[in-house]
PDB file of N, CA and C in Angstrom:
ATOM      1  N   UNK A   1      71.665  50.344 -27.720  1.00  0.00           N
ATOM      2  CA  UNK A   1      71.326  49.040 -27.169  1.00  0.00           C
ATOM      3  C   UNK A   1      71.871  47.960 -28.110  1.00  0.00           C
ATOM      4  N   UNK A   2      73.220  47.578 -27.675  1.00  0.00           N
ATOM      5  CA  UNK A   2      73.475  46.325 -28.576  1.00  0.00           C
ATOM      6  C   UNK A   2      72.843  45.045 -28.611  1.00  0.00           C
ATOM      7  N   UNK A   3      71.814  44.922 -27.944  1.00  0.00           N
ATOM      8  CA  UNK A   3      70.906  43.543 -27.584  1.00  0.00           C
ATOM      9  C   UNK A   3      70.004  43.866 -29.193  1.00  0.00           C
ATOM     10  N   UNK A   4      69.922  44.598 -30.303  1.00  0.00           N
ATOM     11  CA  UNK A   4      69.369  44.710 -30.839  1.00  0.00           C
ATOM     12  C   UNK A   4      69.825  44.605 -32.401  1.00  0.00           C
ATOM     13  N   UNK A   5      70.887  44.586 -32.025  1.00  0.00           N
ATOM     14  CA  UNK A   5      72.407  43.841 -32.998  1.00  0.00           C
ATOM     15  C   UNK A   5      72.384  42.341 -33.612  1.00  0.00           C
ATOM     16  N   UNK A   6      71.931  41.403 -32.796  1.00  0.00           N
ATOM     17  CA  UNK A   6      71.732  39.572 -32.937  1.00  0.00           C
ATOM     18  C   UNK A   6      70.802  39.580 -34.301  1.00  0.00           C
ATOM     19  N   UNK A   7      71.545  39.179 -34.588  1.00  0.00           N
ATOM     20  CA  UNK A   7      71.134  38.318 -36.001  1.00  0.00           C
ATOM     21  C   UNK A   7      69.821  37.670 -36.144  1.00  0.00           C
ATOM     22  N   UNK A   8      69.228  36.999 -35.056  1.00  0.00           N
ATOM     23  CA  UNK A   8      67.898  36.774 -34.823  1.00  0.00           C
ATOM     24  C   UNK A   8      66.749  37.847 -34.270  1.00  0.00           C
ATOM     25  N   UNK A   9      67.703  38.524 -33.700  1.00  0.00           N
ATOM     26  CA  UNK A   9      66.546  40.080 -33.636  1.00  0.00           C
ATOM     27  C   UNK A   9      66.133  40.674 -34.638  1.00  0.00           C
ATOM     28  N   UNK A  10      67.469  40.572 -35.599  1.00  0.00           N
ATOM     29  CA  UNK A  10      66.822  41.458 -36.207  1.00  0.00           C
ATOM     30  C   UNK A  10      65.869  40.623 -37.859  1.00  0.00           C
ATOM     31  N   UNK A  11      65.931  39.372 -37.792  1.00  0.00           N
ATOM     32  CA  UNK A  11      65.242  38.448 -39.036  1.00  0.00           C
ATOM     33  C   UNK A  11      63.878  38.898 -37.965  1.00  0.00           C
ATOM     34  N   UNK A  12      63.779  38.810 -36.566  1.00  0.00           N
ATOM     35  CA  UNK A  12      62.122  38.785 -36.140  1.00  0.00           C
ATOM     36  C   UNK A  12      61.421  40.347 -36.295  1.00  0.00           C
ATOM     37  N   UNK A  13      62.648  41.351 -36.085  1.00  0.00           N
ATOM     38  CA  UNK A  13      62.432  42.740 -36.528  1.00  0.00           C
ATOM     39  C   UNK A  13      62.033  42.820 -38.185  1.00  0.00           C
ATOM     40  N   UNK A  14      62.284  42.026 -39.019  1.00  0.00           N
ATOM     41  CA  UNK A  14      62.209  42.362 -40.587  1.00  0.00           C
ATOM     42  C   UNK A  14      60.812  41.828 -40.816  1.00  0.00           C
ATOM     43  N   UNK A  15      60.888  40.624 -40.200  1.00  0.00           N
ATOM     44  CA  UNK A  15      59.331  39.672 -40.239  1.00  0.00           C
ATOM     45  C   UNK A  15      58.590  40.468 -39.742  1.00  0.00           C
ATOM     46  N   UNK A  16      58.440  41.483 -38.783  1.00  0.00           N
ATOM     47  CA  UNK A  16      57.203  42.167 -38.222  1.00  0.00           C
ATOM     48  C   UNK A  16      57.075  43.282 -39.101  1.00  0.00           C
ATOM     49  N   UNK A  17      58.059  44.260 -39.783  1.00  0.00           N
ATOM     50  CA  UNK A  17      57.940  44.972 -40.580  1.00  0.00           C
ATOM     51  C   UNK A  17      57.344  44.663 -41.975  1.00  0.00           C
ATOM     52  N   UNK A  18      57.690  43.494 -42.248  1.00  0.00           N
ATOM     53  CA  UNK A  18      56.653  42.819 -43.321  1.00  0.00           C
ATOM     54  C   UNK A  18      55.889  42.686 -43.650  1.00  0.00           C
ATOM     55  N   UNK A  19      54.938  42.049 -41.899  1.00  0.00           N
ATOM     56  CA  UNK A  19      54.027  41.398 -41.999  1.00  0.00           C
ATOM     57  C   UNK A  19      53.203  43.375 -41.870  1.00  0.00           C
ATOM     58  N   UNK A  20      53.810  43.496 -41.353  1.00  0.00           N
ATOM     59  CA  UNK A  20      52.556  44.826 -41.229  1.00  0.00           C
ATOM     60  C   UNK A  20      52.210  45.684 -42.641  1.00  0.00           C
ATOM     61  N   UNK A  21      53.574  45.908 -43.244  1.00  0.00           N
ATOM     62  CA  UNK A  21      52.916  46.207 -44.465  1.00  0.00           C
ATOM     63  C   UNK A  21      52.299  45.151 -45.409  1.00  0.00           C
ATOM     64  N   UNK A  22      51.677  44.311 -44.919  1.00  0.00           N
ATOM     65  CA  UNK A  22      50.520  43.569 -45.253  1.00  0.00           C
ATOM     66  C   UNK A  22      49.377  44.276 -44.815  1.00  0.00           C
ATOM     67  N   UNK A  23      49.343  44.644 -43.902  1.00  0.00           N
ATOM     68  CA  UNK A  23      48.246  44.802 -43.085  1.00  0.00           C
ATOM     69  C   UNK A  23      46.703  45.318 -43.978  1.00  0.00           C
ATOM     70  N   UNK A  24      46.952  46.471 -45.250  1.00  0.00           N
ATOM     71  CA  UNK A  24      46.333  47.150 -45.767  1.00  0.00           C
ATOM     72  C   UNK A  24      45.437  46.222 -46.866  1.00  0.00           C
ATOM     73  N   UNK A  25      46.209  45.115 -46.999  1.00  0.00           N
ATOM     74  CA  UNK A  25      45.728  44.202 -48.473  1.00  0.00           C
ATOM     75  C   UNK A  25      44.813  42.945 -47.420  1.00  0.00           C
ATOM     76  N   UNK A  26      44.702  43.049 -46.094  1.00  0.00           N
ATOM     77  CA  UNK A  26      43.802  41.762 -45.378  1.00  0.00           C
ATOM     78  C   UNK A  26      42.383  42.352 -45.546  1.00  0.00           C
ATOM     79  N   UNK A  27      41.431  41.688 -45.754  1.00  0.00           N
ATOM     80  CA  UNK A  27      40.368  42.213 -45.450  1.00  0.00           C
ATOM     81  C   UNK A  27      39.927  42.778 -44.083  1.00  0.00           C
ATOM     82  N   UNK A  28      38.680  43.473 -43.871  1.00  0.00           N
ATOM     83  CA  UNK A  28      38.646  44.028 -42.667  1.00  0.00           C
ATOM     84  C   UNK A  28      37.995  43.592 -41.482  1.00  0.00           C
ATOM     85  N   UNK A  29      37.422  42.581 -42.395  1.00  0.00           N
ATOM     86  CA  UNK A  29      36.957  41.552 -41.367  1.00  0.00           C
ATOM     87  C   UNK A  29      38.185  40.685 -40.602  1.00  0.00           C
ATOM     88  N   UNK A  30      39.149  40.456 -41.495  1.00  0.00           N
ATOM     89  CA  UNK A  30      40.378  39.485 -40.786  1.00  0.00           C
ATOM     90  C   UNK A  30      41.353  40.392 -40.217  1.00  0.00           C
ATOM     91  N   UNK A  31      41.031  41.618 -40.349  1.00  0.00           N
ATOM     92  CA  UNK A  31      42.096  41.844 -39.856  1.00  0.00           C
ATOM     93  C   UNK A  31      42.343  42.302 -38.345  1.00  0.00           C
ATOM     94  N   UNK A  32      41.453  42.616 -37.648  1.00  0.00           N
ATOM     95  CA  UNK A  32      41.048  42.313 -36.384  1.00  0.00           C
ATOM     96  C   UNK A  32      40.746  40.910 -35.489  1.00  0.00           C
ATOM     97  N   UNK A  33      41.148  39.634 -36.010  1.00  0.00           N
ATOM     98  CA  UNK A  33      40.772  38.645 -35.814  1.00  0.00           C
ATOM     99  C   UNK A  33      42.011  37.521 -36.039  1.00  0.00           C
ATOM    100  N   UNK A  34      42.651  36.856 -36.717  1.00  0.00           N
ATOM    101  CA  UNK A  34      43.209  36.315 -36.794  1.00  0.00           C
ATOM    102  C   UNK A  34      44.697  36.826 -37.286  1.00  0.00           C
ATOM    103  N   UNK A  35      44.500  38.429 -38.478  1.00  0.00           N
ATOM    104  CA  UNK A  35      45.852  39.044 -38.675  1.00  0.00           C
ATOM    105  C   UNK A  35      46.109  39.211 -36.958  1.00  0.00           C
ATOM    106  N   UNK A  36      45.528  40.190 -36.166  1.00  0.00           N
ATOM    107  CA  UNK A  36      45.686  40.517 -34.782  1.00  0.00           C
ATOM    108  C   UNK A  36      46.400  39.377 -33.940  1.00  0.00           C
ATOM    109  N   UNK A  37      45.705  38.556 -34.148  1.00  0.00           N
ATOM    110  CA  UNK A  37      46.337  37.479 -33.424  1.00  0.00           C
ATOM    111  C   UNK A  37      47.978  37.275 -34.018  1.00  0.00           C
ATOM    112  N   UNK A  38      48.182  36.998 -34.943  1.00  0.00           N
ATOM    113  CA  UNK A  38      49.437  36.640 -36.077  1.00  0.00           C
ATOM    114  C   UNK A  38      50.652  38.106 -35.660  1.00  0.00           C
ATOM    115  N   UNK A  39      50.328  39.034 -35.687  1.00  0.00           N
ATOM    116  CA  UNK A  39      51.022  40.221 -35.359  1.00  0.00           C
ATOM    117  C   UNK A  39      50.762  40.066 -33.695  1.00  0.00           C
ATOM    118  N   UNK A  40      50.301  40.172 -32.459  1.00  0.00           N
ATOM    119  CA  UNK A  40      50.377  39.733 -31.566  1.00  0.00           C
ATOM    120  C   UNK A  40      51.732  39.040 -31.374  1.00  0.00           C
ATOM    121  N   UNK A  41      51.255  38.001 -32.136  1.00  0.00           N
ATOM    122  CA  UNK A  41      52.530  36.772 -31.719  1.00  0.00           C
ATOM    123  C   UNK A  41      54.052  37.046 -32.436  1.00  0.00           C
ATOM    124  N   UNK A  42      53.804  37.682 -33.484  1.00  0.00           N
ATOM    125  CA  UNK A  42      55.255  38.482 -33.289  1.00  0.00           C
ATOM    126  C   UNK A  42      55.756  39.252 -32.708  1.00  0.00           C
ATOM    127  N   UNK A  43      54.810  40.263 -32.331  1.00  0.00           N
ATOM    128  CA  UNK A  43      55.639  41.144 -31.099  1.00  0.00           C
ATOM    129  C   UNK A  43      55.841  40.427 -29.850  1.00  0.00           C
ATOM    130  N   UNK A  44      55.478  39.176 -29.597  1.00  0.00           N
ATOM    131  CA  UNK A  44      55.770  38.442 -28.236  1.00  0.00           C
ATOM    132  C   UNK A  44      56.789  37.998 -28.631  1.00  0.00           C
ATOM    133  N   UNK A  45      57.170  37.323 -29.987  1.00  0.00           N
ATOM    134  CA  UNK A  45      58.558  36.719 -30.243  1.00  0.00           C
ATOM    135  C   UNK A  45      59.744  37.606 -30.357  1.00  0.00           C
ATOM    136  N   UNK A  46      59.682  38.733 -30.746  1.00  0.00           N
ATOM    137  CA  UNK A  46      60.535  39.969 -30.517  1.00  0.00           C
ATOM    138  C   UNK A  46      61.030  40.245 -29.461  1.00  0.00           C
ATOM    139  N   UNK A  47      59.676  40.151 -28.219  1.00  0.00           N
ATOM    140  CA  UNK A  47      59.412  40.336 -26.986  1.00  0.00           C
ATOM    141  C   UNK A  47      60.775  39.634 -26.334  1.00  0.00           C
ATOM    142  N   UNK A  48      60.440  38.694 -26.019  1.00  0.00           N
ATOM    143  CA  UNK A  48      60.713  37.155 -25.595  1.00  0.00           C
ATOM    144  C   UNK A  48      62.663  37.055 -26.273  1.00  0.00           C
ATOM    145  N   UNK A  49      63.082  37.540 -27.612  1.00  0.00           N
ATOM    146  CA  UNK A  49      63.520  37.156 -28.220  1.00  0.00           C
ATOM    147  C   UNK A  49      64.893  38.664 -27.252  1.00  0.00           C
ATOM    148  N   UNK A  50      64.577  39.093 -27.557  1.00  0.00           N
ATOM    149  CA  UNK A  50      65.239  40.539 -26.588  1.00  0.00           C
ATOM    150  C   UNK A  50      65.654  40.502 -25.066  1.00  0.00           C
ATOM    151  N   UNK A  51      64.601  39.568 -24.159  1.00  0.00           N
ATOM    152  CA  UNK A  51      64.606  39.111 -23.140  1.00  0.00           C
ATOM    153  C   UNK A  51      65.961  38.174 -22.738  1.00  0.00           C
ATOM    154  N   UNK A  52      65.494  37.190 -23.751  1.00  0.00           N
ATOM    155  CA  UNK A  52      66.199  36.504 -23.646  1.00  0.00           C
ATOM    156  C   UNK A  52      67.802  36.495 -23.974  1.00  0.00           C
ATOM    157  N   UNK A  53      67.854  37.526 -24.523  1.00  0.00           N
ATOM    158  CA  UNK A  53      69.489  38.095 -24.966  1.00  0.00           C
ATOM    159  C   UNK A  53      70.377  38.980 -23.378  1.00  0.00           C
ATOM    160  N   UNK A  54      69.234  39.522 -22.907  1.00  0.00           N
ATOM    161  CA  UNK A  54      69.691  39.787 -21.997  1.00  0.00           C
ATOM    162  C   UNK A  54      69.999  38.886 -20.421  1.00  0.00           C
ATOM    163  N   UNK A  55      69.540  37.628 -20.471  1.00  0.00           N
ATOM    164  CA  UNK A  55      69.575  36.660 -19.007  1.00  0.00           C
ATOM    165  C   UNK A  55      70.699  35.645 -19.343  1.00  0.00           C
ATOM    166  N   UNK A  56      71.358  35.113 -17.924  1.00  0.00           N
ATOM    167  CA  UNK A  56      72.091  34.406 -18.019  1.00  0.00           C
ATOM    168  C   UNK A  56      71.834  33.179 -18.725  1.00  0.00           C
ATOM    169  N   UNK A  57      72.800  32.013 -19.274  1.00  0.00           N
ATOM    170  CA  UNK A  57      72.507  30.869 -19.757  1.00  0.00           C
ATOM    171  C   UNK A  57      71.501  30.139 -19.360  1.00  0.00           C
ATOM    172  N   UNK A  58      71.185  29.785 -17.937  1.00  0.00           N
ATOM    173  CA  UNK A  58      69.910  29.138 -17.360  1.00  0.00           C
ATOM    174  C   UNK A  58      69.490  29.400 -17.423  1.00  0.00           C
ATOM    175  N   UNK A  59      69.061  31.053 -17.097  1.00  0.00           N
ATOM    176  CA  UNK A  59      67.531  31.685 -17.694  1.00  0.00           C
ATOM    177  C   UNK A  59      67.561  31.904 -18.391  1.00  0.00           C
ATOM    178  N   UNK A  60      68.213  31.596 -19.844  1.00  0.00           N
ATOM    179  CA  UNK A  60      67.935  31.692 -21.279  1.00  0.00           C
ATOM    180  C   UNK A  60      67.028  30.560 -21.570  1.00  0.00           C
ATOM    181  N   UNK A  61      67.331  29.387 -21.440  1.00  0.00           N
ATOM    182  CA  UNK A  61      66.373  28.362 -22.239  1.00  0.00           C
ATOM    183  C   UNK A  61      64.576  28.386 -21.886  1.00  0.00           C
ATOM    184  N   UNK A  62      64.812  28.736 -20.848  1.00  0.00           N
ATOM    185  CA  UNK A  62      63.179  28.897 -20.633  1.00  0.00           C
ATOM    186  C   UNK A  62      62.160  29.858 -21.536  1.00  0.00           C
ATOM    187  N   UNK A  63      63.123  30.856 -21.512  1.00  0.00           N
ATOM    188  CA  UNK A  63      62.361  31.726 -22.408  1.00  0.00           C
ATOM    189  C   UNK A  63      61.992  31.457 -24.002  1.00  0.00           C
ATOM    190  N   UNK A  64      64.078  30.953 -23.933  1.00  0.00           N
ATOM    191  CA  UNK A  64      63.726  30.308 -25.414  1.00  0.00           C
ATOM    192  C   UNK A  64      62.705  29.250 -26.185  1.00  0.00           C
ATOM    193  N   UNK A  65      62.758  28.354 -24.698  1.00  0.00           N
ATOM    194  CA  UNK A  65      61.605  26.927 -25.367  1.00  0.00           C
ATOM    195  C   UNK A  65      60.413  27.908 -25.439  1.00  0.00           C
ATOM    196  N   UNK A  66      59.711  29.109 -24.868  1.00  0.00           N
ATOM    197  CA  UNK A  66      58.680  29.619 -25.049  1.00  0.00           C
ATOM    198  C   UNK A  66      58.335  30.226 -26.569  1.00  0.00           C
ATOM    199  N   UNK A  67      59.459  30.907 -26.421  1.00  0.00           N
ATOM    200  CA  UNK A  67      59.822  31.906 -28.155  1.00  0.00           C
ATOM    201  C   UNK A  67      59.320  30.463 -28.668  1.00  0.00           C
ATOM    202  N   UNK A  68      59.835  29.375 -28.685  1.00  0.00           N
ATOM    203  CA  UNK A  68      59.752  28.324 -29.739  1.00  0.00           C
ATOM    204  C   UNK A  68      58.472  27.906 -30.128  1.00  0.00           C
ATOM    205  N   UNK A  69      57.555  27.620 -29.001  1.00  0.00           N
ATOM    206  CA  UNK A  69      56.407  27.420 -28.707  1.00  0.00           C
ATOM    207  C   UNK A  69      55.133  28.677 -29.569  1.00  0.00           C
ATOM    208  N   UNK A  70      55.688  29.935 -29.748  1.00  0.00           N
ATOM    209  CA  UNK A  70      54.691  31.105 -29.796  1.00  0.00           C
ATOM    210  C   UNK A  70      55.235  30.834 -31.257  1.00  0.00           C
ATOM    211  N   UNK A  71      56.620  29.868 -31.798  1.00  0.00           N
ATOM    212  CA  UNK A  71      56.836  30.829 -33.289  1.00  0.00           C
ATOM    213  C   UNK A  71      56.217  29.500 -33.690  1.00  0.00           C
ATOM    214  N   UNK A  72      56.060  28.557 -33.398  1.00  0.00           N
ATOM    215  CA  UNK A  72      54.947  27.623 -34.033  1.00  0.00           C
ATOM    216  C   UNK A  72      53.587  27.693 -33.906  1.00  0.00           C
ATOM    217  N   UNK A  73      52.870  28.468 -32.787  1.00  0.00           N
ATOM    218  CA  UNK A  73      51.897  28.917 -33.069  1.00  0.00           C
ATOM    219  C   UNK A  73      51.656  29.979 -34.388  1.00  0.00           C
ATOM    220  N   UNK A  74      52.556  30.606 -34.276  1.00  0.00           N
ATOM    221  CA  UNK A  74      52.766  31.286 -35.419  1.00  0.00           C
ATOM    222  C   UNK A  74      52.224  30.939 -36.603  1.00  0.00           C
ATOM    223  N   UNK A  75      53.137  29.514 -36.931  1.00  0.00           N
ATOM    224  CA  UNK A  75      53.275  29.009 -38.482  1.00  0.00           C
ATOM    225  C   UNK A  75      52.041  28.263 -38.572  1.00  0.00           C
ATOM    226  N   UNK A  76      51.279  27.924 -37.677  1.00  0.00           N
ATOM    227  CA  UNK A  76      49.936  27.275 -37.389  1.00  0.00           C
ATOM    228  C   UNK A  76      48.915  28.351 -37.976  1.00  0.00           C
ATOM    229  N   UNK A  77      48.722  29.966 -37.528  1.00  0.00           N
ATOM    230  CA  UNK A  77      48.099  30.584 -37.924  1.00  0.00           C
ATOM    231  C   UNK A  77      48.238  31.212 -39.088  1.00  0.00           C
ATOM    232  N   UNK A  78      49.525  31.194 -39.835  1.00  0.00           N
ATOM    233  CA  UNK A  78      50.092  31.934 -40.738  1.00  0.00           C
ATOM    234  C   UNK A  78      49.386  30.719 -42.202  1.00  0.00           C
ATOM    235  N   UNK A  79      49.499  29.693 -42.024  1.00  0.00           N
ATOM    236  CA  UNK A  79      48.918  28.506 -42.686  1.00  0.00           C
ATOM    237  C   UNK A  79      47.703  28.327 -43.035  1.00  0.00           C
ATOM    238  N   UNK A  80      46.882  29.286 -41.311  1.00  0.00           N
ATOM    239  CA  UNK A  80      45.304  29.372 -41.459  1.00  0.00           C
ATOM    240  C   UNK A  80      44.554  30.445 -42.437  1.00  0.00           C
ATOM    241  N   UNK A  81      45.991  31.757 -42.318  1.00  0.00           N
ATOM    242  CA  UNK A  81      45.488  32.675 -43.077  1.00  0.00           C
ATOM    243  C   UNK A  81      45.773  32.261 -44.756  1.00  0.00           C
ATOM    244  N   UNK A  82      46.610  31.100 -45.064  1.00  0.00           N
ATOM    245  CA  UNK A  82      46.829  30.891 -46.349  1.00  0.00           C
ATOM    246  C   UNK A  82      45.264  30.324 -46.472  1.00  0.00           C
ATOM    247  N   UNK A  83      44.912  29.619 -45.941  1.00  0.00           N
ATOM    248  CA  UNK A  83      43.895  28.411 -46.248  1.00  0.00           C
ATOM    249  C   UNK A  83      42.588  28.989 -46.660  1.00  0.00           C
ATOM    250  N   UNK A  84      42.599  30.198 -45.382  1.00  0.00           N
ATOM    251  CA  UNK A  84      40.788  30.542 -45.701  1.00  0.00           C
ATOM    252  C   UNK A  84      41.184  31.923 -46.363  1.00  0.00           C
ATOM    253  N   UNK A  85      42.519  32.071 -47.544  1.00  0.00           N
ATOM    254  CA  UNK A  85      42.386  33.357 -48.249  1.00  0.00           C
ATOM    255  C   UNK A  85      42.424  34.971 -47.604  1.00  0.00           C
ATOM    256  N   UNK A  86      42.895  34.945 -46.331  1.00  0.00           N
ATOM    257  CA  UNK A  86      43.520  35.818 -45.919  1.00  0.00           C
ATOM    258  C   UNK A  86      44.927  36.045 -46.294  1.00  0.00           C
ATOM    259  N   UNK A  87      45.907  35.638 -46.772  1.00  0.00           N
ATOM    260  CA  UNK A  87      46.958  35.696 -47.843  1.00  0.00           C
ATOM    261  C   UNK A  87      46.867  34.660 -48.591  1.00  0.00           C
ATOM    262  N   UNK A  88      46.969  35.752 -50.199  1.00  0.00           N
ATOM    263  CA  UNK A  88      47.627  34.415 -51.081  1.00  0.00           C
ATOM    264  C   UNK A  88      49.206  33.862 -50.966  1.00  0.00           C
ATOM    265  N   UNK A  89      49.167  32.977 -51.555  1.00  0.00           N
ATOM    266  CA  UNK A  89      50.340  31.735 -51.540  1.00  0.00           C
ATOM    267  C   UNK A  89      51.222  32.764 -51.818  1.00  0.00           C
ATOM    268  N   UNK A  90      51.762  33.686 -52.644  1.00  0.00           N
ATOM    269  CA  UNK A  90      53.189  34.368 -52.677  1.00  0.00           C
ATOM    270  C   UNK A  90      53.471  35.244 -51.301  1.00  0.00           C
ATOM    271  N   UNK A  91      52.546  35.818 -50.487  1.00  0.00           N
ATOM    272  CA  UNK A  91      52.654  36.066 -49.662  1.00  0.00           C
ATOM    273  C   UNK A  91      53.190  35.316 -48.668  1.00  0.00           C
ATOM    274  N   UNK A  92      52.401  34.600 -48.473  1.00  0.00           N
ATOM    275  CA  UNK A  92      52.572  33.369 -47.218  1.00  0.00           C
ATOM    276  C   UNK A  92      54.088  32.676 -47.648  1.00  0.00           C
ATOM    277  N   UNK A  93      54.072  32.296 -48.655  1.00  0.00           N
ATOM    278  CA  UNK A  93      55.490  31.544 -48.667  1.00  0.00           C
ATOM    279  C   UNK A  93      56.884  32.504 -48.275  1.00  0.00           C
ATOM    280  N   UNK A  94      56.425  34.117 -48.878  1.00  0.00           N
ATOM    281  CA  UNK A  94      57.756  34.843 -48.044  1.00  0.00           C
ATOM    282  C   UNK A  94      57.675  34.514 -46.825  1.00  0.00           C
ATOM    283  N   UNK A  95      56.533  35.133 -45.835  1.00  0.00           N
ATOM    284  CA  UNK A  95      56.709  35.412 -44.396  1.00  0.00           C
ATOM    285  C   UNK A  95      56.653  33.732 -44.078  1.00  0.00           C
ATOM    286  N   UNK A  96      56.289  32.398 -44.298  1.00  0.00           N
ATOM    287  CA  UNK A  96      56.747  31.444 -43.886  1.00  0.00           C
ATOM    288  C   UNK A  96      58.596  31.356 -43.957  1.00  0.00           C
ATOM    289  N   UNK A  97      58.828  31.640 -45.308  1.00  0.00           N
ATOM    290  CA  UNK A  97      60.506  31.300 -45.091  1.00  0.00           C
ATOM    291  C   UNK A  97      60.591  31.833 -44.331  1.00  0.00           C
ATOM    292  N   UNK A  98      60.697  33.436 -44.090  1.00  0.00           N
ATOM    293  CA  UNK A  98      61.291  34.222 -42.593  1.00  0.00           C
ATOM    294  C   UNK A  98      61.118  33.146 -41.290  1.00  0.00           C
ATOM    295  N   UNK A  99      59.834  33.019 -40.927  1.00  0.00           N
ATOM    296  CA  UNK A  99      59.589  32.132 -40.077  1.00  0.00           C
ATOM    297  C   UNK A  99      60.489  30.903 -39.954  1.00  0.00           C
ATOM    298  N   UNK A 100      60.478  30.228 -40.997  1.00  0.00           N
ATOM    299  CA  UNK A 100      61.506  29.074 -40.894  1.00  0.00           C
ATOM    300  C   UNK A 100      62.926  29.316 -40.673  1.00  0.00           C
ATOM    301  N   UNK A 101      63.333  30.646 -41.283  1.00  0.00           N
ATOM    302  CA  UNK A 101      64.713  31.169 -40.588  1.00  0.00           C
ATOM    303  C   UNK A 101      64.789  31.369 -39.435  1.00  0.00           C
ATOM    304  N   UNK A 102      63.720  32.145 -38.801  1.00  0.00           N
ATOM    305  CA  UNK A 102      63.635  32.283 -37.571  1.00  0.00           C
ATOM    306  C   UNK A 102      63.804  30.977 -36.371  1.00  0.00           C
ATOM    307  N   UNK A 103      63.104  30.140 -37.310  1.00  0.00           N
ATOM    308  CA  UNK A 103      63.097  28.778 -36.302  1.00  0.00           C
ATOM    309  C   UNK A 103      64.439  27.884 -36.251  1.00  0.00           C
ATOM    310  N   UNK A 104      65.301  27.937 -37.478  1.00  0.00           N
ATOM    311  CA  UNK A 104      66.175  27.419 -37.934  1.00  0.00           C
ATOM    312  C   UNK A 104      67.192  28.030 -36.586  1.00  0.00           C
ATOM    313  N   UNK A 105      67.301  29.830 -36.509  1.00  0.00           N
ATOM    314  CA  UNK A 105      68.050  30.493 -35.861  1.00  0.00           C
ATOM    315  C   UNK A 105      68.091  29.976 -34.278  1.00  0.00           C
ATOM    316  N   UNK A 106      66.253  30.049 -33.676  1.00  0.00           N
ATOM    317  CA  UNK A 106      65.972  30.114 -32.484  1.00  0.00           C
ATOM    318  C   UNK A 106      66.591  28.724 -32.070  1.00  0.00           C
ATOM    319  N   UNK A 107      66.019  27.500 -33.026  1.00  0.00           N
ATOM    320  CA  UNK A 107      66.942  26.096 -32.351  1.00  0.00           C
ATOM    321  C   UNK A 107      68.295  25.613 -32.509  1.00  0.00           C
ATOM    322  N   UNK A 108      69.007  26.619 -32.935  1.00  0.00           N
ATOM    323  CA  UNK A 108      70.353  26.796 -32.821  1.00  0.00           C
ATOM    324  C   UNK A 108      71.391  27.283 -31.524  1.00  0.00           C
ATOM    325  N   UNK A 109      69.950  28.430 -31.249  1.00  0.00           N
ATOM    326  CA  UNK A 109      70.660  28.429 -30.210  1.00  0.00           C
ATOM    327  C   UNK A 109      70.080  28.320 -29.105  1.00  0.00           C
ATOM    328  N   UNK A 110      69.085  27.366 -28.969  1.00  0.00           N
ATOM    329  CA  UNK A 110      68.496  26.110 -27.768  1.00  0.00           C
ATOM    330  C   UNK A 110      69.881  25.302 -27.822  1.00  0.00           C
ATOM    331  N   UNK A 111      70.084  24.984 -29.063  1.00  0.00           N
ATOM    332  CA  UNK A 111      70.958  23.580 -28.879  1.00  0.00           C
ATOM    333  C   UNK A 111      72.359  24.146 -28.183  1.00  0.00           C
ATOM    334  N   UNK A 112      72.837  25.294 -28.519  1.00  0.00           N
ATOM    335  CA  UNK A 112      73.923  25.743 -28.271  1.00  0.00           C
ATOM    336  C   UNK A 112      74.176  26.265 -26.396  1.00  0.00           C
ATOM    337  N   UNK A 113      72.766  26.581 -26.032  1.00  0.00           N
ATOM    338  CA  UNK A 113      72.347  26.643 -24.451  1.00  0.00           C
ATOM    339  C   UNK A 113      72.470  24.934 -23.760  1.00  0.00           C
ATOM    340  N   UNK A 114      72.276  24.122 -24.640  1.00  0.00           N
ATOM    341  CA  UNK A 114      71.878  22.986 -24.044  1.00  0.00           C
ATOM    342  C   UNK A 114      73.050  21.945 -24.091  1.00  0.00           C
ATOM    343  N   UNK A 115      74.012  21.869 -24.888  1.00  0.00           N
ATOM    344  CA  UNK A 115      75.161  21.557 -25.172  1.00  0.00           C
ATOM    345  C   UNK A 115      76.394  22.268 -24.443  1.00  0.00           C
ATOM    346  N   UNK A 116      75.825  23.188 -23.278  1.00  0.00           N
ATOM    347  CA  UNK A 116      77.052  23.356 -22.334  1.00  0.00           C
ATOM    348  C   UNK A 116      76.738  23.022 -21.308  1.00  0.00           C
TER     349      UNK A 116
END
């Protein structure tokens, strides 16, 4: 499956592999609760992100403004888990950069859908 080749598949493929080997160091209270949620929303951006490799140009942006939408929910919750000590700060600042690559990637190529 070359849809699995893109350069942005695979930064959202590395970010989920990441974040999971986190999984063991969350407490166990969070980690059914807000980690769940946070991993959720990466496999929708993976989801979404795969989808969208495969549809024509018009039905690309839709999906994409969505991906965009779920990877800022993302950085919303990823922020929450810094705050209330579900990751410390060296943590969070890796999987934020990923994230920000990711976002850097995804509105690149909104703009590049939208500019033809």
């Amino acid at each position: 499956m070359q849809n699995l080749d893109i350069p942005i598949f695979k930064k959202a493929y590395g970010l989920y592999n990441e974040f999971y080997g986190l999984r063991n160091s969350v407490p166990k209270q969070d980690r059914f609760t807000i980690w769940q949620r946070c991993e959720n929303l990466i496999l929708e951006i993976l989801e979404y992100i795969l989808d969208a490799s495969q549809l024509s140009k018009i039905e690309k942006l839709p999906i994409l403004q969505k991906t965009s939408t779920k990877l800022n929910l993302l950085r919303v919750f990823l922020r929450l888990c810094k705050d209330t000590k579900v990751l410390d700060i060296k943590k969070y600042i890796r999987l934020e950069q990923n994230v920000d690559e990711i976002g850097r990637m995804l509105g690149g190529w909104i703009k590049s859908i939208q500019d033809r």
